[in-house]
Structure formats: structure tokens, C-alpha cells
PDB file of N, CA and C in Angstrom:
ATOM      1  N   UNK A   1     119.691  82.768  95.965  1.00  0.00           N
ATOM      2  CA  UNK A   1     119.553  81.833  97.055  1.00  0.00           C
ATOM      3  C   UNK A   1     118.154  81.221  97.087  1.00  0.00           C
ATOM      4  N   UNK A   2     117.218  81.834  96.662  1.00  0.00           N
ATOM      5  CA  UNK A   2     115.948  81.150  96.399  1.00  0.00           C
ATOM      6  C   UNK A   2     115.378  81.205  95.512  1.00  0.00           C
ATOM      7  N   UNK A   3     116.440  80.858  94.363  1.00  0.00           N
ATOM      8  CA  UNK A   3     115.860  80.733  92.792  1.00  0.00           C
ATOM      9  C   UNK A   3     115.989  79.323  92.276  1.00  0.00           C
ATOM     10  N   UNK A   4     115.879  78.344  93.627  1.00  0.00           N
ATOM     11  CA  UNK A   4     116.512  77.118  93.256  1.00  0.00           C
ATOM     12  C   UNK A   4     115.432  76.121  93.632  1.00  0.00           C
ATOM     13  N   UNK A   5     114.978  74.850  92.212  1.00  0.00           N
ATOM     14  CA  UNK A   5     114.313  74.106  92.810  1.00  0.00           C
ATOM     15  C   UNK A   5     114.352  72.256  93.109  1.00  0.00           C
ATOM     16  N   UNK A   6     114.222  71.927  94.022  1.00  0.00           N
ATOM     17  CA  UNK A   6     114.645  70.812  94.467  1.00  0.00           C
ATOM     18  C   UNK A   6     113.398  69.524  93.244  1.00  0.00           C
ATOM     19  N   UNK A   7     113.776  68.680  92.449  1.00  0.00           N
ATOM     20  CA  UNK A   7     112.678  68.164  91.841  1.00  0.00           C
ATOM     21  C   UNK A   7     112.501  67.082  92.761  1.00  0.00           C
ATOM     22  N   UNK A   8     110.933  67.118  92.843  1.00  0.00           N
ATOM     23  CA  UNK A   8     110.351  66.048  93.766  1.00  0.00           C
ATOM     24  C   UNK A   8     109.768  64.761  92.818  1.00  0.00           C
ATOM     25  N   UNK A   9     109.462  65.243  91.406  1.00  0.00           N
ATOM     26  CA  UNK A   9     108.647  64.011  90.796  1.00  0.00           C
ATOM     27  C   UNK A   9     109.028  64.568  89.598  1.00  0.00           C
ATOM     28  N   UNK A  10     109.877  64.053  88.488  1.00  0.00           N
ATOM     29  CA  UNK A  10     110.363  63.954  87.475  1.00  0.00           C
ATOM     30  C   UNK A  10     109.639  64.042  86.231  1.00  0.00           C
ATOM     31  N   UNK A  11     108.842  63.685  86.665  1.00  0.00           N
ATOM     32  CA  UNK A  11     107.747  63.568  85.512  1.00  0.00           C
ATOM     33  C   UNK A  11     107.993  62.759  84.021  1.00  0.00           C
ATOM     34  N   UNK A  12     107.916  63.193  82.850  1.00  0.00           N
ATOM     35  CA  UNK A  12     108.656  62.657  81.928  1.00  0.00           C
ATOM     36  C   UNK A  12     109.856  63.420  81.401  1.00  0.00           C
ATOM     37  N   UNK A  13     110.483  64.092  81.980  1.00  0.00           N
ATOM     38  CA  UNK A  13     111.694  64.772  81.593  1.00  0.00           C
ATOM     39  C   UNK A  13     113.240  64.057  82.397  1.00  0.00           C
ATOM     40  N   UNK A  14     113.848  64.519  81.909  1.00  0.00           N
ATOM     41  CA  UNK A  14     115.409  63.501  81.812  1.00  0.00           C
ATOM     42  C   UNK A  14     116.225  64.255  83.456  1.00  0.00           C
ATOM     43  N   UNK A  15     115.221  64.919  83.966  1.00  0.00           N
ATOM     44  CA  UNK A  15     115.919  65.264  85.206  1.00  0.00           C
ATOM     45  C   UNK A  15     115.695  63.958  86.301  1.00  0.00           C
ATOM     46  N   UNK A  16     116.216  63.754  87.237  1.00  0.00           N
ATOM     47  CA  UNK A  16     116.150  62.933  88.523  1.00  0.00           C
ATOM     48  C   UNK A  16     115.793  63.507  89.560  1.00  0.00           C
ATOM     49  N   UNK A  17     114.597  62.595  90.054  1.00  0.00           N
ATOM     50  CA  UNK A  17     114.369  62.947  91.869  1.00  0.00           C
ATOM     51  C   UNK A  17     115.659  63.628  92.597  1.00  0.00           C
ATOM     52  N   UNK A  18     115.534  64.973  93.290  1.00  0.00           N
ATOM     53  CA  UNK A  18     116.496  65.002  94.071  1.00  0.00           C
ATOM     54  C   UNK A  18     117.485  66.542  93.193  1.00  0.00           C
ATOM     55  N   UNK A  19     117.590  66.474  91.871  1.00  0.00           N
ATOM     56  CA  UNK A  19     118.329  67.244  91.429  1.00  0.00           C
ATOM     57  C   UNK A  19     117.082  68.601  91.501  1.00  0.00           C
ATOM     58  N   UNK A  20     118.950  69.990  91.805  1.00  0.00           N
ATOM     59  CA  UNK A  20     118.428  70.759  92.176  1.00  0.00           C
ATOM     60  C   UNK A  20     118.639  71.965  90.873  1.00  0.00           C
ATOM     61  N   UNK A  21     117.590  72.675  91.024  1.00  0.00           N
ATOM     62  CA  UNK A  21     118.073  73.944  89.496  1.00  0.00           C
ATOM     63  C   UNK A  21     116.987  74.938  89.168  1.00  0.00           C
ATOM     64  N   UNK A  22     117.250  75.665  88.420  1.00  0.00           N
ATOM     65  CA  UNK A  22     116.815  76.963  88.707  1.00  0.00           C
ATOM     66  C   UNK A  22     115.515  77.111  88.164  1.00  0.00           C
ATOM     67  N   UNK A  23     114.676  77.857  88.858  1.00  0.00           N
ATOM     68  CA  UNK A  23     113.545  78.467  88.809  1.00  0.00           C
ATOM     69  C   UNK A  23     112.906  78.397  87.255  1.00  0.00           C
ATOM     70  N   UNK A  24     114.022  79.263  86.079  1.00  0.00           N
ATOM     71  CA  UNK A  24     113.773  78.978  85.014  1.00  0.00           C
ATOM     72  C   UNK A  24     113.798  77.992  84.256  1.00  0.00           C
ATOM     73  N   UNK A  25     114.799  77.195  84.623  1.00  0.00           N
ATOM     74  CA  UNK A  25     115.317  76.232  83.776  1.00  0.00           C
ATOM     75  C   UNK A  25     113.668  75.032  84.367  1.00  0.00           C
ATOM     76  N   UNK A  26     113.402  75.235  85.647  1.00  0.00           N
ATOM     77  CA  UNK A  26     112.399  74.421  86.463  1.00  0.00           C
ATOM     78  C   UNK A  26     111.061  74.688  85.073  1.00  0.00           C
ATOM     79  N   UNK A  27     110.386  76.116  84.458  1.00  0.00           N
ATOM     80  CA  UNK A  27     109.645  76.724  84.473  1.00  0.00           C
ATOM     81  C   UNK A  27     109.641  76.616  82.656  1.00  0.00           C
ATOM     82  N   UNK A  28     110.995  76.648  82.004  1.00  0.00           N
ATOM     83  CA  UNK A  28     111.432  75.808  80.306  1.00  0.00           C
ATOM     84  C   UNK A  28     110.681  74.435  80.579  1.00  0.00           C
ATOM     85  N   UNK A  29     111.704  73.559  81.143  1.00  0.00           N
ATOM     86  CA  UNK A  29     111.166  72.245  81.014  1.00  0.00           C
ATOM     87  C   UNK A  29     109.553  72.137  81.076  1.00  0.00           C
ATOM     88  N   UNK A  30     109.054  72.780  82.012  1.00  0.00           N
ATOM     89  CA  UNK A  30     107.527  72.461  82.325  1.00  0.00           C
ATOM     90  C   UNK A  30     106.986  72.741  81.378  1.00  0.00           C
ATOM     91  N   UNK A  31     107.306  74.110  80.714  1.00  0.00           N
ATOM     92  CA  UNK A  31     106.410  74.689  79.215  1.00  0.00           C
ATOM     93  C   UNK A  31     106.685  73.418  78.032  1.00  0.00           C
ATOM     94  N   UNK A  32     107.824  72.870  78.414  1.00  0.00           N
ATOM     95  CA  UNK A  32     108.305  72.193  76.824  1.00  0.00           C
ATOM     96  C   UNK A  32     107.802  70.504  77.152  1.00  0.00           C
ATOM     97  N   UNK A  33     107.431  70.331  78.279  1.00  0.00           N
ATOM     98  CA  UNK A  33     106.896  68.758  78.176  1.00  0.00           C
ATOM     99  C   UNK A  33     104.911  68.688  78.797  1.00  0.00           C
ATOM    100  N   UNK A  34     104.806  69.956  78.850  1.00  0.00           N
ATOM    101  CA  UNK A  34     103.130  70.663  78.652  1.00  0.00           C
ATOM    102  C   UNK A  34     102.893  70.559  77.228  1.00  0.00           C
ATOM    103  N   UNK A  35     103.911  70.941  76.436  1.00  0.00           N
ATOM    104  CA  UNK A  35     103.137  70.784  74.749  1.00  0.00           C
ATOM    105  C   UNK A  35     103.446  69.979  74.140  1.00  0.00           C
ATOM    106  N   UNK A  36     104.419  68.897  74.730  1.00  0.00           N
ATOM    107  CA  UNK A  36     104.423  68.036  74.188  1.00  0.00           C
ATOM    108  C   UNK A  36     103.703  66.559  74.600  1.00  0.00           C
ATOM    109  N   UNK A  37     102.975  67.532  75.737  1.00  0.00           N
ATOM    110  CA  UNK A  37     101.892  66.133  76.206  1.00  0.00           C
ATOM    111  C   UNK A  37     102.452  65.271  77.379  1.00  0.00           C
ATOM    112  N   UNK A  38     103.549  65.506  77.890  1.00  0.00           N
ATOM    113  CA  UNK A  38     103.915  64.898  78.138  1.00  0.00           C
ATOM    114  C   UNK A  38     103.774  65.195  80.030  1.00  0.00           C
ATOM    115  N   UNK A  39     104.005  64.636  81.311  1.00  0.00           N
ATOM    116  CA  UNK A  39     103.989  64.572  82.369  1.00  0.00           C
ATOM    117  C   UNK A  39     104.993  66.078  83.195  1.00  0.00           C
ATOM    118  N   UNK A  40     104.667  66.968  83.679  1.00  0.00           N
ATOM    119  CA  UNK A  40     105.471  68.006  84.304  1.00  0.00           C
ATOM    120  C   UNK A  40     106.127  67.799  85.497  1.00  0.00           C
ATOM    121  N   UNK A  41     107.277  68.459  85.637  1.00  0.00           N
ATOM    122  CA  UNK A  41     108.014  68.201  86.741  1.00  0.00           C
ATOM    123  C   UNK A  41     107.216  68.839  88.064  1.00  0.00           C
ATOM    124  N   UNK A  42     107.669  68.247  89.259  1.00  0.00           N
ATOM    125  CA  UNK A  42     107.018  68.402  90.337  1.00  0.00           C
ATOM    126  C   UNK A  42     108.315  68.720  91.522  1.00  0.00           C
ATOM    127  N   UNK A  43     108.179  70.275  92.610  1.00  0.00           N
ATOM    128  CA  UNK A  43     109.618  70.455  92.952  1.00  0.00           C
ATOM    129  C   UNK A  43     109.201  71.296  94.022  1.00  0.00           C
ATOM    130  N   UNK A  44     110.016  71.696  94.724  1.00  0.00           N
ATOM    131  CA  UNK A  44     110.114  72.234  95.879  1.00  0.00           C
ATOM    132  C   UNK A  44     110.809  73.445  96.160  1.00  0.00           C
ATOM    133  N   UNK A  45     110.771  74.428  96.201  1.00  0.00           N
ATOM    134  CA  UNK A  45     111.708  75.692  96.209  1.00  0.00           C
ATOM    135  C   UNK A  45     112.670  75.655  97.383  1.00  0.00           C
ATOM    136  N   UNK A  46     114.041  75.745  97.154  1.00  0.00           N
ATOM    137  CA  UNK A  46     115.001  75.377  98.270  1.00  0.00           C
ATOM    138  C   UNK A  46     115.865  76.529  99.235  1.00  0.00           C
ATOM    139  N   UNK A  47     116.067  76.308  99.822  1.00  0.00           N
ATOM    140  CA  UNK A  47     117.022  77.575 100.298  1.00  0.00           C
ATOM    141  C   UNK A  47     118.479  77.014 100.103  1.00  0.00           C
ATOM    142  N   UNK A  48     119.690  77.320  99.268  1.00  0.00           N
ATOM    143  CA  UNK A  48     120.782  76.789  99.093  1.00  0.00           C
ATOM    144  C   UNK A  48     121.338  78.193  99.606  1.00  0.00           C
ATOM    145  N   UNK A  49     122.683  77.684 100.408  1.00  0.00           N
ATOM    146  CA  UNK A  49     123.461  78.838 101.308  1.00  0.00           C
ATOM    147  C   UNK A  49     124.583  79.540 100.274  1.00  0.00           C
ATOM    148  N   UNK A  50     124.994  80.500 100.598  1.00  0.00           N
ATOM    149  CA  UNK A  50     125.232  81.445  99.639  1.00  0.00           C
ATOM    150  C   UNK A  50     126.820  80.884  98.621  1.00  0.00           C
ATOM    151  N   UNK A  51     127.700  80.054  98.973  1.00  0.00           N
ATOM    152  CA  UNK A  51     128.315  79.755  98.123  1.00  0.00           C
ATOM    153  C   UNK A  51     127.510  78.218  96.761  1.00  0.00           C
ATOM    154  N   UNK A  52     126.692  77.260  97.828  1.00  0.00           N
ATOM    155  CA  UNK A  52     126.108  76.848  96.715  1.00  0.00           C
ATOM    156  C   UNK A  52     125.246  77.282  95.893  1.00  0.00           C
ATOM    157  N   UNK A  53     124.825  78.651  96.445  1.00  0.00           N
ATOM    158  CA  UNK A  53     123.548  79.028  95.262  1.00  0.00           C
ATOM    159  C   UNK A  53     124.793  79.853  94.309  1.00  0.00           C
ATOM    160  N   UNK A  54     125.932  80.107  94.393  1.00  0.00           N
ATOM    161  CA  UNK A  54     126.560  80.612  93.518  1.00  0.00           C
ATOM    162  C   UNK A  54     127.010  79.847  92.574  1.00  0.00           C
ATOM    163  N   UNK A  55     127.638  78.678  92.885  1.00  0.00           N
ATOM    164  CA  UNK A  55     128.025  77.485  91.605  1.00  0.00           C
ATOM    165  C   UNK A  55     126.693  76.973  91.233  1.00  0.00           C
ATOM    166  N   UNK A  56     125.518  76.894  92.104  1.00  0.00           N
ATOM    167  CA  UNK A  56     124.545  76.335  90.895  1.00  0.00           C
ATOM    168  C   UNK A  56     123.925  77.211  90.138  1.00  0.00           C
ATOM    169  N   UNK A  57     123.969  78.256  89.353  1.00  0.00           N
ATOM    170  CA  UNK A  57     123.898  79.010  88.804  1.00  0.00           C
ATOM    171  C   UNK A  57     123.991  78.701  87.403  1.00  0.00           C
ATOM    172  N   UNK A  58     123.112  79.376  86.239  1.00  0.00           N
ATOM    173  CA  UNK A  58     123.051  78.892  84.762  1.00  0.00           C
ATOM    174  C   UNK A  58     124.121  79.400  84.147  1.00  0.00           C
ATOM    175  N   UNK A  59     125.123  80.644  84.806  1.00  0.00           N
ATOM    176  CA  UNK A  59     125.941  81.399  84.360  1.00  0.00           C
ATOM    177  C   UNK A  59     127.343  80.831  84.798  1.00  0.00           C
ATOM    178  N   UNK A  60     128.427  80.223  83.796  1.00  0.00           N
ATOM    179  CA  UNK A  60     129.657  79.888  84.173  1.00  0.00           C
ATOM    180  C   UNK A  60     130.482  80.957  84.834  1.00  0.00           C
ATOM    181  N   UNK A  61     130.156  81.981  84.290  1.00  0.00           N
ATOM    182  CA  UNK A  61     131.076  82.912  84.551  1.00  0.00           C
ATOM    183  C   UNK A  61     130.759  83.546  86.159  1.00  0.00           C
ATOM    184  N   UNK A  62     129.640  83.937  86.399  1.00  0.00           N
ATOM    185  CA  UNK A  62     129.493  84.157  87.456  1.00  0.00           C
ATOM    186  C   UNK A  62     129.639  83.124  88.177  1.00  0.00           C
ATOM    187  N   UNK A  63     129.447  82.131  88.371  1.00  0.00           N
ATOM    188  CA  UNK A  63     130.378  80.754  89.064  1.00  0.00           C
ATOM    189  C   UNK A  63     131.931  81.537  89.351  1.00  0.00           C
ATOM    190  N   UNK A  64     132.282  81.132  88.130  1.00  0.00           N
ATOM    191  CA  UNK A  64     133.827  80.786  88.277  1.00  0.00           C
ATOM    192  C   UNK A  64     134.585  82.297  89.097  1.00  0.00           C
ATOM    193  N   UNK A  65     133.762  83.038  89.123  1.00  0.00           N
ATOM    194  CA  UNK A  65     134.070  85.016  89.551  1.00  0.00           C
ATOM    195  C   UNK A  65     134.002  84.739  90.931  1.00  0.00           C
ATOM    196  N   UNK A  66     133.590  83.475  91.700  1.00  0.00           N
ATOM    197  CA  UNK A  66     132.865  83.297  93.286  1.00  0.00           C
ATOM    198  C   UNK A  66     133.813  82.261  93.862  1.00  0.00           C
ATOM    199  N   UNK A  67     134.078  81.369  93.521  1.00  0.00           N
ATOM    200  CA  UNK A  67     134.747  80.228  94.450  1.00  0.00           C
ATOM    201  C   UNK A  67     135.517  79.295  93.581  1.00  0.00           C
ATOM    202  N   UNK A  68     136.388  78.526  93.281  1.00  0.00           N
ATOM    203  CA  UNK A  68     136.763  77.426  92.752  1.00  0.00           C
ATOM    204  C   UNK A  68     136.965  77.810  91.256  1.00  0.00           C
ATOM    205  N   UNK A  69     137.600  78.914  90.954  1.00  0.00           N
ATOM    206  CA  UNK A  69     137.322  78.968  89.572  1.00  0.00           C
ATOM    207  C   UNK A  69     137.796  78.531  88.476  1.00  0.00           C
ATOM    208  N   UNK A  70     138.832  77.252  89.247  1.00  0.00           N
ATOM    209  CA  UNK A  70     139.749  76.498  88.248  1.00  0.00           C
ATOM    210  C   UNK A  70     138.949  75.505  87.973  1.00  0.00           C
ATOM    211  N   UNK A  71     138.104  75.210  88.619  1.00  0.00           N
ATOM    212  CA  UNK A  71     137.187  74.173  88.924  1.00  0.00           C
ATOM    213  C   UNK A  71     136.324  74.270  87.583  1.00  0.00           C
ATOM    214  N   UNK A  72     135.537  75.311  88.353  1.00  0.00           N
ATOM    215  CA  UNK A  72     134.286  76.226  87.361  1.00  0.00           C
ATOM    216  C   UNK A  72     134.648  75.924  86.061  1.00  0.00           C
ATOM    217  N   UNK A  73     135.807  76.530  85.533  1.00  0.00           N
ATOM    218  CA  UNK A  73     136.642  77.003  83.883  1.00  0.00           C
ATOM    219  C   UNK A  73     136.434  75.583  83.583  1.00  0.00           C
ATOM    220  N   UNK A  74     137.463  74.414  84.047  1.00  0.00           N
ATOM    221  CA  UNK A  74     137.724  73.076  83.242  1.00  0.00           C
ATOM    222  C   UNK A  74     136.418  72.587  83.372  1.00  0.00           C
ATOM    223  N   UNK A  75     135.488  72.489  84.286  1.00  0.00           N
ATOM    224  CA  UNK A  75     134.016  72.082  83.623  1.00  0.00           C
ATOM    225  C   UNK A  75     132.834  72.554  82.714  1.00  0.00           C
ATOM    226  N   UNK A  76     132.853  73.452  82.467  1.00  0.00           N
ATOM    227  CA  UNK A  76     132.158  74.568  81.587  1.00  0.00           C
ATOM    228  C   UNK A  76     133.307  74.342  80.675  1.00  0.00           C
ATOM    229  N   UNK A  77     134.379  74.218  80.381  1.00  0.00           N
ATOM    230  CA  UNK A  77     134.920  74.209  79.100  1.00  0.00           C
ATOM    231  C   UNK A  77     135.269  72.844  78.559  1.00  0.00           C
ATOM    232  N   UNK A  78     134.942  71.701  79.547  1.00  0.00           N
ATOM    233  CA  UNK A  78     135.048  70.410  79.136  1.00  0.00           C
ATOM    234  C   UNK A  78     133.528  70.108  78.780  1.00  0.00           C
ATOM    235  N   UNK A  79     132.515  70.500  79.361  1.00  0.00           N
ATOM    236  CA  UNK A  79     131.299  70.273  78.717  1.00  0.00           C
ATOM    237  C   UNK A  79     130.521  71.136  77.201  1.00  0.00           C
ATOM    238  N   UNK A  80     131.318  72.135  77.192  1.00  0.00           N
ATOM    239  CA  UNK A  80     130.893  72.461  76.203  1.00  0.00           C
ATOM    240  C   UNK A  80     129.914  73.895  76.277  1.00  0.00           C
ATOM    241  N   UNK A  81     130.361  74.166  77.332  1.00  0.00           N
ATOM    242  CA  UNK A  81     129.206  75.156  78.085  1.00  0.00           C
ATOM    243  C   UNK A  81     129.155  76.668  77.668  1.00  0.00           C
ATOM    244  N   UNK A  82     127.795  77.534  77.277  1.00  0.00           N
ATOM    245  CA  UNK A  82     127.818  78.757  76.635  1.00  0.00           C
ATOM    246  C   UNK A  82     126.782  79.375  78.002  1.00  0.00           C
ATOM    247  N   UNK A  83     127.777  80.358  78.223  1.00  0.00           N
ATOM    248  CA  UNK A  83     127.251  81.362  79.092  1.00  0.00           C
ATOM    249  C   UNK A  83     126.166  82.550  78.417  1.00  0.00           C
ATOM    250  N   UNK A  84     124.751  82.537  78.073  1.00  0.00           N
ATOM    251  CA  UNK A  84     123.968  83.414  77.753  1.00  0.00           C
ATOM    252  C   UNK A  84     124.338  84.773  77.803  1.00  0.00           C
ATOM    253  N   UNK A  85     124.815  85.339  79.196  1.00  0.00           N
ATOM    254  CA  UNK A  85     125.076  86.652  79.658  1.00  0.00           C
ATOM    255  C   UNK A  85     123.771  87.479  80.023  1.00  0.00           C
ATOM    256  N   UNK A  86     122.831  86.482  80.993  1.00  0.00           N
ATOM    257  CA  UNK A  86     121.606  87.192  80.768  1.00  0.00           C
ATOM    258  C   UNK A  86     121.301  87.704  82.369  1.00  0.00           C
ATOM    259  N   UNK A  87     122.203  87.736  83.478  1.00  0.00           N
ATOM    260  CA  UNK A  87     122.412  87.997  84.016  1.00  0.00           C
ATOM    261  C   UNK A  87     123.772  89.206  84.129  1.00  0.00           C
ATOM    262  N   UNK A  88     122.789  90.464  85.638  1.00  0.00           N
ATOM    263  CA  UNK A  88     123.569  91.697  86.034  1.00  0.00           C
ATOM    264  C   UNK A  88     125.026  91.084  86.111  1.00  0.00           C
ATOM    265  N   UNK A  89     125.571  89.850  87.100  1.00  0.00           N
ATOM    266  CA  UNK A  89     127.315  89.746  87.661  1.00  0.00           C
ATOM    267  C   UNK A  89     128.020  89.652  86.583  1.00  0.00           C
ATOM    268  N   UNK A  90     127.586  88.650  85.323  1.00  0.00           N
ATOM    269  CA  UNK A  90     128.733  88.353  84.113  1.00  0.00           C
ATOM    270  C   UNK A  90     128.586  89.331  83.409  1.00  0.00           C
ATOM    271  N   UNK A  91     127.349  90.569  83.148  1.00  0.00           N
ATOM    272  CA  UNK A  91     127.687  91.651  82.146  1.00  0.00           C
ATOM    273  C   UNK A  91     128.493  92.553  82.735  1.00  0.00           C
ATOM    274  N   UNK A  92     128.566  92.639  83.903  1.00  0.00           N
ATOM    275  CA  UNK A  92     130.001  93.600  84.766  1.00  0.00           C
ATOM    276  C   UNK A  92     131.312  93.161  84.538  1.00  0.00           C
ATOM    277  N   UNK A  93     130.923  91.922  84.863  1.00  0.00           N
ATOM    278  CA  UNK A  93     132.607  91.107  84.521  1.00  0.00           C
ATOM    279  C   UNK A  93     133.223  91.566  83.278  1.00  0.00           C
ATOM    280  N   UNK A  94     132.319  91.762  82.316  1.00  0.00           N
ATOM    281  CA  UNK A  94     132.688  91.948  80.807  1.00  0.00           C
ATOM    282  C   UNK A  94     132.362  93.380  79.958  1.00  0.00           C
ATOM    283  N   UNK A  95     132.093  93.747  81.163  1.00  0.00           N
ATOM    284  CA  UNK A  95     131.955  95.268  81.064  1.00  0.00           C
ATOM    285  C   UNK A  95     131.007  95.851  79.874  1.00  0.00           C
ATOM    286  N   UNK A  96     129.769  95.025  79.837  1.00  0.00           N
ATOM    287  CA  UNK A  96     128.623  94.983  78.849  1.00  0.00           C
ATOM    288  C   UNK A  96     127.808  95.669  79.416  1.00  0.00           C
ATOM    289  N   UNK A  97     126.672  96.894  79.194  1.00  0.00           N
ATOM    290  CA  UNK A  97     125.913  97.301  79.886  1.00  0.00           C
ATOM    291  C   UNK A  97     124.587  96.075  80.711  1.00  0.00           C
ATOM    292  N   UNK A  98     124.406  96.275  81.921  1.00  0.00           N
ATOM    293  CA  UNK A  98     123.686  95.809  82.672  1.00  0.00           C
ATOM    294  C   UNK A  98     122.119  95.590  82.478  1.00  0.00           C
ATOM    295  N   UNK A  99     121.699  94.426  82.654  1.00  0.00           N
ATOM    296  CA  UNK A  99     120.317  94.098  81.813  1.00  0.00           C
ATOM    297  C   UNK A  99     119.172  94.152  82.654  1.00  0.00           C
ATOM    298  N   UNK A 100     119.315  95.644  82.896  1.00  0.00           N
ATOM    299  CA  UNK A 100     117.585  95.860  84.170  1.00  0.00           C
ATOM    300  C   UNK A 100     116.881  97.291  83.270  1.00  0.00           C
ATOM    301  N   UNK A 101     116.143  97.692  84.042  1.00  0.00           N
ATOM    302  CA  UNK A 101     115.585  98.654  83.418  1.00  0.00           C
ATOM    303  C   UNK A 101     114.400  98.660  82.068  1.00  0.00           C
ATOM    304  N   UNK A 102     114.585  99.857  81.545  1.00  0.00           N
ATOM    305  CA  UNK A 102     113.423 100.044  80.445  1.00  0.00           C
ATOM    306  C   UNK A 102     114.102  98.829  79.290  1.00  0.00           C
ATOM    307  N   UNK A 103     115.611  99.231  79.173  1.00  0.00           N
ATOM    308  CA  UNK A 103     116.164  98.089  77.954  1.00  0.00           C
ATOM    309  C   UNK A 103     115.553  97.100  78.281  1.00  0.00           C
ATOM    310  N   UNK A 104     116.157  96.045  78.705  1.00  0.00           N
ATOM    311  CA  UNK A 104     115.404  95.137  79.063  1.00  0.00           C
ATOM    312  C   UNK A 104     114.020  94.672  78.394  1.00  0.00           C
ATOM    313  N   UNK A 105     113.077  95.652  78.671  1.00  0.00           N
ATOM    314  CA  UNK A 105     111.342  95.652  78.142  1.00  0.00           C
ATOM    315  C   UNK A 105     112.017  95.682  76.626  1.00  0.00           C
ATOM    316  N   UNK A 106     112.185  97.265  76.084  1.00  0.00           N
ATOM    317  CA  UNK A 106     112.488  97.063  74.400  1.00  0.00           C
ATOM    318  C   UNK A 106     113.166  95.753  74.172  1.00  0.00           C
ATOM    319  N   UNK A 107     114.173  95.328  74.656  1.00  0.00           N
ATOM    320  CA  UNK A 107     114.607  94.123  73.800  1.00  0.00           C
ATOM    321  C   UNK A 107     113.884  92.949  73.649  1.00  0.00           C
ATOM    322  N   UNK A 108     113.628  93.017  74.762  1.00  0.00           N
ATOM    323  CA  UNK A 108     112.534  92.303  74.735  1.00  0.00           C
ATOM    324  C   UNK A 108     111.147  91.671  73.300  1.00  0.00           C
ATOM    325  N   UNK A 109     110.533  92.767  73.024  1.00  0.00           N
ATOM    326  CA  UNK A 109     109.664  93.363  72.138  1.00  0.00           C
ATOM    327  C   UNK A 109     110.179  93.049  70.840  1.00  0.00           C
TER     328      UNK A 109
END
């Protein structure tokens, strides 16, 4: 619910005033148009209420596990979309061990 950021100034990246998205994805872009010289995004940290912070989420699957999931499926599978699995909800779903802890650090490494 507050991993979400509202962009205020676009900078030179292909996002738009107004669009909202996650912390990381906010925190990629900035590293990747910093070395390339280029202008950083500028954003606002949002509070989105608990079913939209669930569909805006980087993870299809945990989407589609929450609300609308016919919805969820035909867009993630009409765009072309690959779920990382780098999140605790979709490694449960799939019954993959859970990515907190010491693992985590080693794999890391």
C-alpha cells in the first residue's frame, strides 16, 4: 500500500505525469537514465487503498490471486507478461519456498 509512486516530472524516461508504480520499478528507471545521462524521474509516494495496491503490483500472479482474475490472466497473457516470482504471495501460490530470511542474503551474493 505504500510501495507506490505517483510520477510528478517524467524526466527523460517514457513514463507520463500522473502514472503510478512501484517503488522499485520508480528506483530501476532512476539508476538507468542517471548513467545514461539522462534527466531522473521526479514522484511522490502514494497511499493506494488495498484492492488497488493489489492490481498495481509487478507480480501477475499475485494480482490475479486478489480480485478480477479473469481480468488479470487475459492482460498479462495478452501483453506478454513474465511474473519474476520475487515476491512472498506468488511463491505460496506455487508452493516455492518463500524469499525472506538468510536465503535471500546468499542468493543474493
Amino acid at each position: 500500500m505504500f510501495n507506490n509512486i505517483k510520477i510528478v516530472d517524467a524526466g527523460s524516461s517514457e513514463f507520463m505525469v500522473g502514472d503510478i508504480i512501484t517503488r522499485d520499478m520508480f528506483d530501476e528507471t532512476n539508476e538507468s537514465l542517471v548513467e545514461q545521462g539522462g534527466e531522473p524521474l521526479k514522484g511522490k509516494q502514494v497511499l493506494l487503498g488495498i484492492t488497488k495496491s493489489s492490481l498495481n503490483t509487478d507480480s501477475w500472479l499475485a494480482a490475479a490471486s486478489f480480485i478480477y482474475t479473469s481480468r488479470v490472466l487475459t492482460d498479462a497473457s495478452a501483453s506478454g507478461k513474465v511474473d519474476r516470482l520475487l515476491g512472498l504471495k506468488e511463491n505460496v501460490i506455487i508452493g516455492r519456498l518463500i524469499p525472506t530470511g538468510e536465503r535471500v542474503s546468499k542468493e543474493a551474493k
